[in-house]
C-alpha atoms as a PDB file:
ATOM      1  CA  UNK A   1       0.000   0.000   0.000  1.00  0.00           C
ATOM      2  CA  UNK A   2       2.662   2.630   0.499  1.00  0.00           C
ATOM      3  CA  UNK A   3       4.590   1.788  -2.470  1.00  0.00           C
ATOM      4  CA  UNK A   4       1.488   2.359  -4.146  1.00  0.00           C
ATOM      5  CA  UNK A   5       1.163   6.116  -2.225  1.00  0.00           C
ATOM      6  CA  UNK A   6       4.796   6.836  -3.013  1.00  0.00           C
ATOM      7  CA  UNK A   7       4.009   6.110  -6.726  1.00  0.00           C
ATOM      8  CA  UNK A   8       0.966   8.684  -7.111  1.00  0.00           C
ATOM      9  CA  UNK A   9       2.673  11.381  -5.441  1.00  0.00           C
ATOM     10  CA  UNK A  10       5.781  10.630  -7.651  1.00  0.00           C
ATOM     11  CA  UNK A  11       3.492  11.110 -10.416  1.00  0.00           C
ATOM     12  CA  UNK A  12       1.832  13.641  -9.353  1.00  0.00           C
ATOM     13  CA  UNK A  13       5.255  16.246  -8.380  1.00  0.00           C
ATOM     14  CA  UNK A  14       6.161  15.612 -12.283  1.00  0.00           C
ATOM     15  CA  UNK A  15       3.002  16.536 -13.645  1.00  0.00           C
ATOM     16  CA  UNK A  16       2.693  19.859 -11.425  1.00  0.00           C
ATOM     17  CA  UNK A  17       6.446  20.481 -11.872  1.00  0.00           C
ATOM     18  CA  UNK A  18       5.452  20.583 -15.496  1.00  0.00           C
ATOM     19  CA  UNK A  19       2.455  22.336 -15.215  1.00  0.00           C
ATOM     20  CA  UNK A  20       4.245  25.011 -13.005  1.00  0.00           C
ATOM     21  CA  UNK A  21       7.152  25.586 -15.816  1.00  0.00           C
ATOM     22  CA  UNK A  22       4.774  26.393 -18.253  1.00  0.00           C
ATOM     23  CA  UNK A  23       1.964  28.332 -16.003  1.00  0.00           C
ATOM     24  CA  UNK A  24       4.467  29.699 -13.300  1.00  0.00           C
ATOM     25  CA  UNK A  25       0.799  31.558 -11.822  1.00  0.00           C
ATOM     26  CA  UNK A  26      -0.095  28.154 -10.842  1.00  0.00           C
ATOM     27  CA  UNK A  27       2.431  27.507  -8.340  1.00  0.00           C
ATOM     28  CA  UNK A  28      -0.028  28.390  -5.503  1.00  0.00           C
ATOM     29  CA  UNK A  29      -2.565  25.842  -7.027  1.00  0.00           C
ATOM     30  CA  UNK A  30      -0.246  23.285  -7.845  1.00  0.00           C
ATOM     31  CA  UNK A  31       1.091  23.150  -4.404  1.00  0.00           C
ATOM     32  CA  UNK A  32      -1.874  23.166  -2.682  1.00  0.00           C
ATOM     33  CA  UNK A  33      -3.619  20.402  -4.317  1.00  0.00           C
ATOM     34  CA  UNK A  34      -0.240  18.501  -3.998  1.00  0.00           C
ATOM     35  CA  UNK A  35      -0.610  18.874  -0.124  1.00  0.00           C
ATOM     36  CA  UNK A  36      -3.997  18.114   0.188  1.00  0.00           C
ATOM     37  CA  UNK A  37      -3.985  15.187  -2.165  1.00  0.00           C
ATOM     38  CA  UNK A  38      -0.737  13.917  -0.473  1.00  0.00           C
ATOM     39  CA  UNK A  39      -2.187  14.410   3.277  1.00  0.00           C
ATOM     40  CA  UNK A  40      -5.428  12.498   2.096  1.00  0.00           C
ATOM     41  CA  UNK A  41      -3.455   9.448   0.968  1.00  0.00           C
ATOM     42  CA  UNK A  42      -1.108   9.544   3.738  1.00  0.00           C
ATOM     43  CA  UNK A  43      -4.082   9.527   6.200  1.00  0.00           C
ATOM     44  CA  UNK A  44      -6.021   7.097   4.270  1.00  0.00           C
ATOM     45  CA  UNK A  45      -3.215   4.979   4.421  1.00  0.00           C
ATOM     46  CA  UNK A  46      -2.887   4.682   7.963  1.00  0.00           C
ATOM     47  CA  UNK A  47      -6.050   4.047   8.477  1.00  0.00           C
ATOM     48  CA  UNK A  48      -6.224   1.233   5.902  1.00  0.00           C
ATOM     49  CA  UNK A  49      -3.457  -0.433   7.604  1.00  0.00           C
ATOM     50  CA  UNK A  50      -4.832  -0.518  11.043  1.00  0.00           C
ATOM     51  CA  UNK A  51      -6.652  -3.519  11.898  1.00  0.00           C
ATOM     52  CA  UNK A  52      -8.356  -4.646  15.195  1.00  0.00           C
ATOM     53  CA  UNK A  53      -6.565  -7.645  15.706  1.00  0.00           C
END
């Protein structure tokens, strides 16, 4: 499951790293979604993982 996380958010800095060469405006955007999309997976993940017994 994390290798999976690591792989999205990989994917996801080269896409906005693109996005913010071309559209340096974006940066704000870029980065915020980033962290939001990267704190949802990170606490989706730990709660995935946890299990009762």
């Amino acid at each position: 499951m994390v290798a999976i996380s690591l792989t999205i958010s990989a994917v996801l800095a080269i896409i906005l790293g693109i996005v913010v060469l071309v559209f340096p405006k974006l940066l704000r955007w870029a980065v915020g979604l980033y962290l939001i999309i990267f704190g949802v997976l990170q606490l989706t993940g730990n709660y995935l993982s946890f299990s009762p017994f």
